[in-house]
N, C-alpha and C. Protein backbone atom coordinates (compact mmCIF):
# COMPACT_ATOMS: atom_id res chain seq x y z
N UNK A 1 -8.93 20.14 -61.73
CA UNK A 1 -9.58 19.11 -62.49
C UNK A 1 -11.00 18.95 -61.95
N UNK A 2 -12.03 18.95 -62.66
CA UNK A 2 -13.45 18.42 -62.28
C UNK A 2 -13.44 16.94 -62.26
N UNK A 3 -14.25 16.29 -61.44
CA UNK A 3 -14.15 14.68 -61.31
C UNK A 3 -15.64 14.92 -60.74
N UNK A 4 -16.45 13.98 -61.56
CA UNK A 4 -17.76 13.43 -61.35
C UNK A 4 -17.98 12.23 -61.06
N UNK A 5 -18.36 11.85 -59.83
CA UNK A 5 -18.53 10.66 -58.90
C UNK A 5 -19.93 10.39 -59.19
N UNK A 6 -19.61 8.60 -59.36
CA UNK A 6 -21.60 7.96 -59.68
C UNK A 6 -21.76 7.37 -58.40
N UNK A 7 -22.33 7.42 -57.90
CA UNK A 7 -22.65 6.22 -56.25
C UNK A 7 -24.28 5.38 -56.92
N UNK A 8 -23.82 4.43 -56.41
CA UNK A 8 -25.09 3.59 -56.60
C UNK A 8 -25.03 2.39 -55.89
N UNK A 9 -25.28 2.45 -54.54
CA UNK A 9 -25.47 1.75 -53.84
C UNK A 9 -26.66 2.27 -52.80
N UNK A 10 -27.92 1.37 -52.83
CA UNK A 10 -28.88 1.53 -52.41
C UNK A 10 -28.77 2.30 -50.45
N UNK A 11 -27.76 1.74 -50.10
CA UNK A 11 -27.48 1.80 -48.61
C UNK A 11 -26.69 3.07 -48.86
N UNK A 12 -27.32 3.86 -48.36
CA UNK A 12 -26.36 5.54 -48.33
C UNK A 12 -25.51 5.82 -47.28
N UNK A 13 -25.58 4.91 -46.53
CA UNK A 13 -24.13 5.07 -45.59
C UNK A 13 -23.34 3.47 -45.51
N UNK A 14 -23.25 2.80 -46.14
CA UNK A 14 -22.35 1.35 -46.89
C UNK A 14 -21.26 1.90 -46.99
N UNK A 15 -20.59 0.73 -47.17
CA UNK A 15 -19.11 0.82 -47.34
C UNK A 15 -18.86 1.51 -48.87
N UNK A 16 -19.77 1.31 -50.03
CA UNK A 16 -19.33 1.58 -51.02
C UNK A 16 -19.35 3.61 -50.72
N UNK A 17 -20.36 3.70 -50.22
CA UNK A 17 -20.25 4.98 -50.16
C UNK A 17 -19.36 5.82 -49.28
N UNK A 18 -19.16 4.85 -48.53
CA UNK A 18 -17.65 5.63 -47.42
C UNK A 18 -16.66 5.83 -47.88
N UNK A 19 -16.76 4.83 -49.08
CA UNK A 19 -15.18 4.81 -49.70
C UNK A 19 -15.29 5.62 -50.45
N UNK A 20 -16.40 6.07 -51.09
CA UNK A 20 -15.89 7.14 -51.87
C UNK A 20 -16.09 8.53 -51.69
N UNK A 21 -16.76 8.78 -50.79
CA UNK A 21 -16.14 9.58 -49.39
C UNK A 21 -15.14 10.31 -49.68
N UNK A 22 -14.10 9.21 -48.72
CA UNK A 22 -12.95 9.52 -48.79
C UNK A 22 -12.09 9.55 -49.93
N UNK A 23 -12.55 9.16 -51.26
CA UNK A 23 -11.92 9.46 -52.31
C UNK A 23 -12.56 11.11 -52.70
N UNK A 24 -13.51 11.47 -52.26
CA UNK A 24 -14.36 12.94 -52.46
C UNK A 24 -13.01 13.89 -51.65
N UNK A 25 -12.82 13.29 -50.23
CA UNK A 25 -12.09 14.01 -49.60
C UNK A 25 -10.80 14.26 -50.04
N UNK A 26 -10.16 13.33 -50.65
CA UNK A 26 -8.65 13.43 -50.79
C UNK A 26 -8.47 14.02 -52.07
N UNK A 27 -9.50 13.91 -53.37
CA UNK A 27 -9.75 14.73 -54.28
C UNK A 27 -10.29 16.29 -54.03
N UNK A 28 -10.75 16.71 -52.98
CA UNK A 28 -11.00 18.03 -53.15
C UNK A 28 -9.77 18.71 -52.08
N UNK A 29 -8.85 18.20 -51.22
CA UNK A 29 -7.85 18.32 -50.74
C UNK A 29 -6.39 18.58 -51.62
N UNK A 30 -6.90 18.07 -52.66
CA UNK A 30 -5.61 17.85 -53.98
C UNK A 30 -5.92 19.03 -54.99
N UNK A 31 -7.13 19.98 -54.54
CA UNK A 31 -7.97 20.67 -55.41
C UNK A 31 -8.57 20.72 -56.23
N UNK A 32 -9.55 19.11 -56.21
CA UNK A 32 -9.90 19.28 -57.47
C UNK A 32 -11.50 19.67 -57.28
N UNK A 33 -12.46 19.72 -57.88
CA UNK A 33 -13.75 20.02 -58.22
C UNK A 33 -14.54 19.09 -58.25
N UNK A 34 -14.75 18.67 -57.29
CA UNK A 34 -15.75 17.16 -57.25
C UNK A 34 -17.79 17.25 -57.38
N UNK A 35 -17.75 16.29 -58.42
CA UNK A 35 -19.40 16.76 -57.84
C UNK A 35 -20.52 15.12 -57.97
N UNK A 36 -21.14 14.93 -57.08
CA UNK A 36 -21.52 13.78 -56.77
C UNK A 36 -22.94 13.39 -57.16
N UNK A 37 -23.07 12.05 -57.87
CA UNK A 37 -24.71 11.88 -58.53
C UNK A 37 -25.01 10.11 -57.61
N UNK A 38 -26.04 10.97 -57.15
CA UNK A 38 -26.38 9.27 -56.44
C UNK A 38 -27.33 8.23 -57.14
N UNK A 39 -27.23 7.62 -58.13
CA UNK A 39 -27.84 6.96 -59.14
C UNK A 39 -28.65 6.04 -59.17
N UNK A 40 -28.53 5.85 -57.61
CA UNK A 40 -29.85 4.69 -56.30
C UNK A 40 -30.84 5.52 -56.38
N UNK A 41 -30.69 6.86 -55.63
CA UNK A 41 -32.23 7.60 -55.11
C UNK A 41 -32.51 8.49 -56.09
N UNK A 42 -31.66 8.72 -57.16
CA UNK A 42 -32.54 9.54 -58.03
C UNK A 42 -33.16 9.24 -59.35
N UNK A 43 -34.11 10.32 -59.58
CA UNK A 43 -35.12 9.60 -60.90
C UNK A 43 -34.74 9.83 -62.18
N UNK A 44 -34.32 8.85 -62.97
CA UNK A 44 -33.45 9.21 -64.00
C UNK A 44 -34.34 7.83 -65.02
N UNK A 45 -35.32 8.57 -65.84
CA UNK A 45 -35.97 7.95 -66.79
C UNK A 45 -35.08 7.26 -68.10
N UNK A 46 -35.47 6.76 -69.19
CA UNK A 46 -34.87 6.59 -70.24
C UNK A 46 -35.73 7.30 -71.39
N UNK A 47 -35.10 7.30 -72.36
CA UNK A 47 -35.83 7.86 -73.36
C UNK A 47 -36.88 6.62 -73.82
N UNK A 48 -38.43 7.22 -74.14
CA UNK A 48 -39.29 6.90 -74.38
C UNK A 48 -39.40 6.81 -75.95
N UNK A 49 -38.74 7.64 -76.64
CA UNK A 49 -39.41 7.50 -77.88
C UNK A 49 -39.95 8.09 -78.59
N UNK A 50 -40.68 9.20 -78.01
CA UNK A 50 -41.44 10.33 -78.09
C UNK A 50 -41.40 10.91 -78.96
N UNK A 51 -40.68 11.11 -79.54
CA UNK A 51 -39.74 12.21 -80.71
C UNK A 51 -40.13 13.65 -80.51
N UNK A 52 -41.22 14.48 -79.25
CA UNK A 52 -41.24 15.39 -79.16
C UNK A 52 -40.11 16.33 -79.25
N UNK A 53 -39.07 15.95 -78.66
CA UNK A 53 -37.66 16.88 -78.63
C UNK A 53 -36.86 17.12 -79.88
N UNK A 54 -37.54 16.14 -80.81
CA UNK A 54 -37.25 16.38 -82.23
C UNK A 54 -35.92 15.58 -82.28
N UNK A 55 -35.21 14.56 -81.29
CA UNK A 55 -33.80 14.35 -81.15
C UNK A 55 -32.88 15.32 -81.07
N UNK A 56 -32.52 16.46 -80.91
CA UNK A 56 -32.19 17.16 -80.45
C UNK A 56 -32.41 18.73 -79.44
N UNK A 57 -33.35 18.52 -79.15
CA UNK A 57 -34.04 19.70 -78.11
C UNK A 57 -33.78 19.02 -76.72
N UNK A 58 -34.50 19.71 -75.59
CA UNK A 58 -34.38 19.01 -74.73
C UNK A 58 -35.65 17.69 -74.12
N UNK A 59 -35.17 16.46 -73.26
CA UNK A 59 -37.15 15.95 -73.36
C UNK A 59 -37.86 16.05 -72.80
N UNK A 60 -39.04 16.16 -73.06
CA UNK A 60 -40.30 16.35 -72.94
C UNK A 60 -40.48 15.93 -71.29
């Protein structure tokens, strides 16, 4: 099974993130395919509006 983990807690070593940690660990122990997006430190815009991408291309 693939399982995609969101973390978003500003403190990268917090409890929220320990815990899921160990939910990373016991899921890839069980075999599954884990893959992790940290949604605090990374840059993740919204759509502007633009209509360059035509709504379906990729954006600008």
């Amino acid at each position: 099974m693939k399982i995609v983990i969101l973390t978003g807690s500003p403190q990268k070593h917090g409890s929220s993130n320990m815990l899921a940690e160990q939910f990373i660990k016991g899921a890839k122990e069980a075999g599954n395919s884990v893959s992790v997006i940290d949604t605090a430190h990374c840059n993740v815009k919204p759509c502007t509006g633009c209509v360059r991408c035509g709504y379906g291309g990729p954006c600008a």
